[in-house]
Protein backbone atom coordinates (compact mmCIF):
# COMPACT_ATOMS: atom_id res chain seq x y z
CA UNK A 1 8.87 -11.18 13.95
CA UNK A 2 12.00 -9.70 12.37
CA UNK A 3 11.20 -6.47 13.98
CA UNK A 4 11.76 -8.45 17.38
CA UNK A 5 14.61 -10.10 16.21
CA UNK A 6 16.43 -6.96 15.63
CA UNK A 7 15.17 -4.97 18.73
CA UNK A 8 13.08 -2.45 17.30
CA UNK A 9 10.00 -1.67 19.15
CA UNK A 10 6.73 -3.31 18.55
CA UNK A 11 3.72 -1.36 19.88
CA UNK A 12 1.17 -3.16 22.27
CA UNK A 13 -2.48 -3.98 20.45
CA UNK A 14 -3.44 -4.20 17.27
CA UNK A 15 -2.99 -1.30 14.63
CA UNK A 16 -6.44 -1.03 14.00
CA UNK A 17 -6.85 0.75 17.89
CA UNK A 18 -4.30 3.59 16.99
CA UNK A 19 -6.75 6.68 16.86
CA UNK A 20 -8.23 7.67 13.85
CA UNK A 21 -7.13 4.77 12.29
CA UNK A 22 -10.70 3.10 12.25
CA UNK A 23 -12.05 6.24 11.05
CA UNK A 24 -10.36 6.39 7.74
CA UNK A 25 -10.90 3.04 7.29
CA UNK A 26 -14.40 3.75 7.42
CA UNK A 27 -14.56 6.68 5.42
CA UNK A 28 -12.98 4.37 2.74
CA UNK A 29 -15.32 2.14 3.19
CA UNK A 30 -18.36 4.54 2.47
CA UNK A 31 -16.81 4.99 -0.50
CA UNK A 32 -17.69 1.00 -1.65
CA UNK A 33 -21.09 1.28 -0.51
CA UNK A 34 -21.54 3.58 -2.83
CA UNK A 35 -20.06 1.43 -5.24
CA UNK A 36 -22.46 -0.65 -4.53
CA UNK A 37 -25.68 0.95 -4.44
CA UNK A 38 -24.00 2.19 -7.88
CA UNK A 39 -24.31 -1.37 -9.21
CA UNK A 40 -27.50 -2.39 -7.57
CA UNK A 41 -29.49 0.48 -9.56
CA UNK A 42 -27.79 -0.64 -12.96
CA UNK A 43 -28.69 -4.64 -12.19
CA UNK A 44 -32.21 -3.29 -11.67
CA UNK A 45 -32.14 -1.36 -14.48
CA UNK A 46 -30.83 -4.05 -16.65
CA UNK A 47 -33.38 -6.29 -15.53
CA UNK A 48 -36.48 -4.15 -16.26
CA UNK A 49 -34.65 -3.81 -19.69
CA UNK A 50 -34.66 -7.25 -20.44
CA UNK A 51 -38.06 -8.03 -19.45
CA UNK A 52 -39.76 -5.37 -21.43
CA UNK A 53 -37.68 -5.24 -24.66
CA UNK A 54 -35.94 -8.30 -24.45
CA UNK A 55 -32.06 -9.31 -23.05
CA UNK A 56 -30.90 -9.26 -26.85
CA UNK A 57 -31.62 -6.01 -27.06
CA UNK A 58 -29.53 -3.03 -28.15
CA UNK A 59 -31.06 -1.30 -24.86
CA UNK A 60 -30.11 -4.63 -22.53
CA UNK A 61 -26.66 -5.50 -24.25
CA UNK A 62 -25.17 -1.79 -24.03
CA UNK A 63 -26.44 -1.70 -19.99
CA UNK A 64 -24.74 -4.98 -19.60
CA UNK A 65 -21.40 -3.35 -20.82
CA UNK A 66 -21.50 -0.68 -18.37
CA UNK A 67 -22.52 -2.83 -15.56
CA UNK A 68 -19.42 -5.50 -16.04
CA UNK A 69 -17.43 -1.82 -15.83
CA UNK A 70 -18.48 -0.48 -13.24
CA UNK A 71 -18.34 -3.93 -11.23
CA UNK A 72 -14.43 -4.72 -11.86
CA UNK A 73 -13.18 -1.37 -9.85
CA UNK A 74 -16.02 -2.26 -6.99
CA UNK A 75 -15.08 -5.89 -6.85
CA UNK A 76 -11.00 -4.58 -6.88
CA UNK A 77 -11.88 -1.21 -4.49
CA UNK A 78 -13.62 -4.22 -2.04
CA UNK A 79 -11.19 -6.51 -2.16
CA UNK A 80 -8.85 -3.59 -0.81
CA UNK A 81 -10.35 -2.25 1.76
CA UNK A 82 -11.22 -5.90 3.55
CA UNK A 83 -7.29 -6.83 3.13
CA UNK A 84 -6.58 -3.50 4.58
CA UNK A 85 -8.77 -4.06 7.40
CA UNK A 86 -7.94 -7.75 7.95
CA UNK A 87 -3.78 -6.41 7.85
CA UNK A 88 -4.68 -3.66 10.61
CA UNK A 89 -6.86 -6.36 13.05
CA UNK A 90 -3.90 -8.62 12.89
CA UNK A 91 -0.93 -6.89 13.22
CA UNK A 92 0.59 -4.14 15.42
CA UNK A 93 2.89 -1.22 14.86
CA UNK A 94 6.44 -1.93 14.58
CA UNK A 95 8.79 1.03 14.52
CA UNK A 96 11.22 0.65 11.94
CA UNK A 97 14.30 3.40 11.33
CA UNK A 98 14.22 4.44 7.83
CA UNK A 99 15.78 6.21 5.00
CA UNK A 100 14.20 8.35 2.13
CA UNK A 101 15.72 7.75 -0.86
CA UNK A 102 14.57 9.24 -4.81
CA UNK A 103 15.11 6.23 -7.31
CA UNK A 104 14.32 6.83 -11.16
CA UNK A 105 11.21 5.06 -12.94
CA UNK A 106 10.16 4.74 -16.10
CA UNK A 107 7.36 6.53 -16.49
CA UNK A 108 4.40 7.24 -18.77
CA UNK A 109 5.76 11.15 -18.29
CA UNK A 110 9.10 12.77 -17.91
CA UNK A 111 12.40 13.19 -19.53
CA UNK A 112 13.05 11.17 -22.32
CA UNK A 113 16.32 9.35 -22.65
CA UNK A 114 17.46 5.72 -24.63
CA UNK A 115 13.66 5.23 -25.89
CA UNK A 116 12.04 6.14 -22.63
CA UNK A 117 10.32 8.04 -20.33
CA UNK A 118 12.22 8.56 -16.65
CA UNK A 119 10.86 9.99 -13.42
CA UNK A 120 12.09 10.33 -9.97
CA UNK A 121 10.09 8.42 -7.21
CA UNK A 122 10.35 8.44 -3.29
CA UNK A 123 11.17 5.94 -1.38
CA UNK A 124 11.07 4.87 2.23
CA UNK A 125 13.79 2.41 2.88
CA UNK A 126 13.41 0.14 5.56
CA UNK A 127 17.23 -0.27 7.75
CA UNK A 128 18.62 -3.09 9.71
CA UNK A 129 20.42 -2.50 12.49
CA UNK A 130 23.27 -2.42 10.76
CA UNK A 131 21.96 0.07 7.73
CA UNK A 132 21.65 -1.97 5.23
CA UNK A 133 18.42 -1.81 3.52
CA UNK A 134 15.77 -4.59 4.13
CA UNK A 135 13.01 -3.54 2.04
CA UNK A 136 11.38 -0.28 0.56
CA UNK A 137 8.25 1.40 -0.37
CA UNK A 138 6.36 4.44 -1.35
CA UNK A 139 6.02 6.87 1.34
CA UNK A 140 2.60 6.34 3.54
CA UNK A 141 1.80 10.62 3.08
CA UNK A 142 2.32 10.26 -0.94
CA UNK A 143 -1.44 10.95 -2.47
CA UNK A 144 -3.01 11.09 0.98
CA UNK A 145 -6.91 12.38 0.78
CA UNK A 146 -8.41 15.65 2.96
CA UNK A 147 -8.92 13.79 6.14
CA UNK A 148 -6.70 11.33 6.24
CA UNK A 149 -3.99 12.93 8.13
CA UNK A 150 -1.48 13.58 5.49
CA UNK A 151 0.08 16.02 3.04
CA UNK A 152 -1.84 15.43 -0.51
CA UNK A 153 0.74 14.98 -3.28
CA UNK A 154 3.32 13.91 -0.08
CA UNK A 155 4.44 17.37 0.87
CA UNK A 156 7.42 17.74 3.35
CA UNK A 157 7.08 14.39 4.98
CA UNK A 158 8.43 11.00 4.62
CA UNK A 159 9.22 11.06 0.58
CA UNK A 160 9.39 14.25 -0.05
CA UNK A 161 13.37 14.04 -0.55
CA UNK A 162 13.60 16.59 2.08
CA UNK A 163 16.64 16.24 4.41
CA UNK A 164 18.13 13.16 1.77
CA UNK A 165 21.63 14.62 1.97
CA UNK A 166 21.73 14.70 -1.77
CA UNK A 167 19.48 17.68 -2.66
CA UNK A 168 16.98 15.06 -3.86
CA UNK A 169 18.67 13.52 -6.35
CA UNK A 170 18.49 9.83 -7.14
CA UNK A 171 21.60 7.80 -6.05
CA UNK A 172 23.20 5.21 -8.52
CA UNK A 173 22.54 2.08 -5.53
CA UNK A 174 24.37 0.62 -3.31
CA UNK A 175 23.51 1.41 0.78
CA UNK A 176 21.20 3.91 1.80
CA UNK A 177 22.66 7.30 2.36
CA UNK A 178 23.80 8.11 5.60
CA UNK A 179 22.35 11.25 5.19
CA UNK A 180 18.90 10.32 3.46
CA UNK A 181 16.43 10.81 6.05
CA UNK A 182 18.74 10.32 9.10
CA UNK A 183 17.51 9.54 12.31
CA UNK A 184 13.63 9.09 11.04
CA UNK A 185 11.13 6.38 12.09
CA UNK A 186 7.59 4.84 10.24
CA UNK A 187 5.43 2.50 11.46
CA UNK A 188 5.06 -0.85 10.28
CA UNK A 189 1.95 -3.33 10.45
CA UNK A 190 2.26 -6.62 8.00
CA UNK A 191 5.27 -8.65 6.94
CA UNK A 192 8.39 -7.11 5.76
CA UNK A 193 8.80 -10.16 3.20
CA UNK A 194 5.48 -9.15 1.62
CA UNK A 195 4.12 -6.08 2.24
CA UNK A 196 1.76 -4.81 4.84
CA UNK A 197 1.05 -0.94 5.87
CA UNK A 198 3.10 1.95 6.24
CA UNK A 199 2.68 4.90 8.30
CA UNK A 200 4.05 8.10 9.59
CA UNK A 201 4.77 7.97 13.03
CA UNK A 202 1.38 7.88 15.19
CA UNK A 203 -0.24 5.76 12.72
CA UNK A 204 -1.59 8.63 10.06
CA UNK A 205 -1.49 8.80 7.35
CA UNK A 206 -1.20 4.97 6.13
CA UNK A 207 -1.10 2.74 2.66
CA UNK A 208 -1.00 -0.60 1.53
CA UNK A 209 1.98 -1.44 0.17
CA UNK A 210 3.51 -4.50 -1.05
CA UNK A 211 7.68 -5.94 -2.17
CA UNK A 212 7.99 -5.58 -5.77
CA UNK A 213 9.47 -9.45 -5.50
CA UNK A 214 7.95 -10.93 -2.25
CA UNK A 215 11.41 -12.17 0.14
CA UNK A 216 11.78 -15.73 0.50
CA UNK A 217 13.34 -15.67 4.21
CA UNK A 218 11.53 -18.65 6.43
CA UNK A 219 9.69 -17.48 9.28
CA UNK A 220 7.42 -19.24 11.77
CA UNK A 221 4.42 -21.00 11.11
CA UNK A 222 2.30 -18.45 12.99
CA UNK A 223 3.69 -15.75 11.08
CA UNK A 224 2.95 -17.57 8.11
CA UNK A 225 -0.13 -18.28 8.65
CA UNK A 226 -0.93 -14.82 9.90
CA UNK A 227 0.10 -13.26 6.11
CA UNK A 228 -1.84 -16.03 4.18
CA UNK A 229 -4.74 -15.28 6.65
CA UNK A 230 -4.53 -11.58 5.71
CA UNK A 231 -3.52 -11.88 2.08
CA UNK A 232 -0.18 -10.54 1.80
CA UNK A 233 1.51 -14.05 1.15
CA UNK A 234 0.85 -14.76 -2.51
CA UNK A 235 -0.35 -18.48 -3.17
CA UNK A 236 2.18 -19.70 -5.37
CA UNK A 237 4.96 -18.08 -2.42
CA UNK A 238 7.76 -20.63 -1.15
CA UNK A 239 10.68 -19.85 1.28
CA UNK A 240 14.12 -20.21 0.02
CA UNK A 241 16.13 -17.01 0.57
CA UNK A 242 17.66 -14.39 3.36
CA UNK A 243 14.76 -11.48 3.32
């Protein structure tokens, strides 16, 4: 585990024990069984439809269409919450110093400049011993729900450009500011070539997050196997690179 390699601490256990953490995985989880009792009352529906007036039907055919829609954000809100799950069963916290850096997007809002749209993102930036960057993501408190143990819209934590050093402006690359975040820590649980979850320090709030281009460093097998196992490797993944 690189997190090993370079000294950091990894926490006993798996994730999934830190308190509260199984909570809001459950809460999320409510949310899909509703999902799903959603699409079990249209399929019944549908079906009485059919018999009595036919499955050609103008009735049938327009309760088909919103059953196929409502069954692609289950099938994707599902498939999220097991790999979240299955990441925070296998892996434990690692403690990672970071950085908060504000990078510009394009974006579907925002100030408009050489044909597009630009907006200013957070981003936690995961150091090496030696501060260099080794990956980065959105901040875990960015969007966090009531209950969930962080700051809706990502408030003053991790993100917020607070503390950056550069009045939260965006800096033009190169290494992470000395300044940006200085001396702060977020948890860790996944693969830092892939993706995994990130969290504030105790564990809450968390998200799923994942490399924009998945790192091609070679690990061992067990660690492989572990991020096919949860999901985070992509199939078509092969090693051939430094991170």
């Amino acid at each position: 585990m690189l997190a090993e390699d370079f000294g950091y601490r990894v926490l006993p256990g798996a994730a999934i024990d830190t308190p509260g953490v199984d909570e809001v995985l459950r809460g999320r989880e409510r949310g899909l069984r509703v999902g799903l009792v959603v699409l079990a009352v249209e399929a019944l529906a549908l079906a009485l439809v059919a018999v009595r007036e036919g499955p050609g039907s103008a009735a049938a055919v327009a309760l088909a269409v919103v059953l196929l829609v409502t069954a692609g954000p289950v099938l994707l809100w599902r498939r999220a919450r097991r790999k979240e799950r299955a990441i925070m069963t296998t892996y434990g916290w690692q403690v990672w110093p970071c950085a908060v850096e504000v990078v510009r997007v394009v974006a579907a809002e925002g100030r408009r400049e050489r044909g597009r749209r630009w907006a200013h993102q957070s981003r936690v930036v995961l150091l090496r011993p030696d501060g260099q960057a080794q990956c980065s993501f959105p901040p875990p408190d960015e969007g966090a729900r009531p209950g969930e143990g962080g700051r809706p819209g990502g408030g003053a934590g991790l993100g917020s450009g607070a503390g950056s050093g550069n009045g939260g402006r965006p800096r033009e690359g190169g290494r992470p500011d000395e300044g940006a975040g200085a001396g702060q820590e977020v948890w860790f649980a996944g693969d830092t070539r892939f993706g995994g979850m990130l969290a504030a320090p105790g564990g809450l709030p968390f998200r799923y997050v994942t490399r924009t281009r998945p790192g091609r460093a070679k690990a061992s097998p067990e660690e492989d196997r572990a991020a096919a196992t949860t999901g985070l490797m992509p199939r078509s993944w092969r090693p051939g690179g430094l991170t």
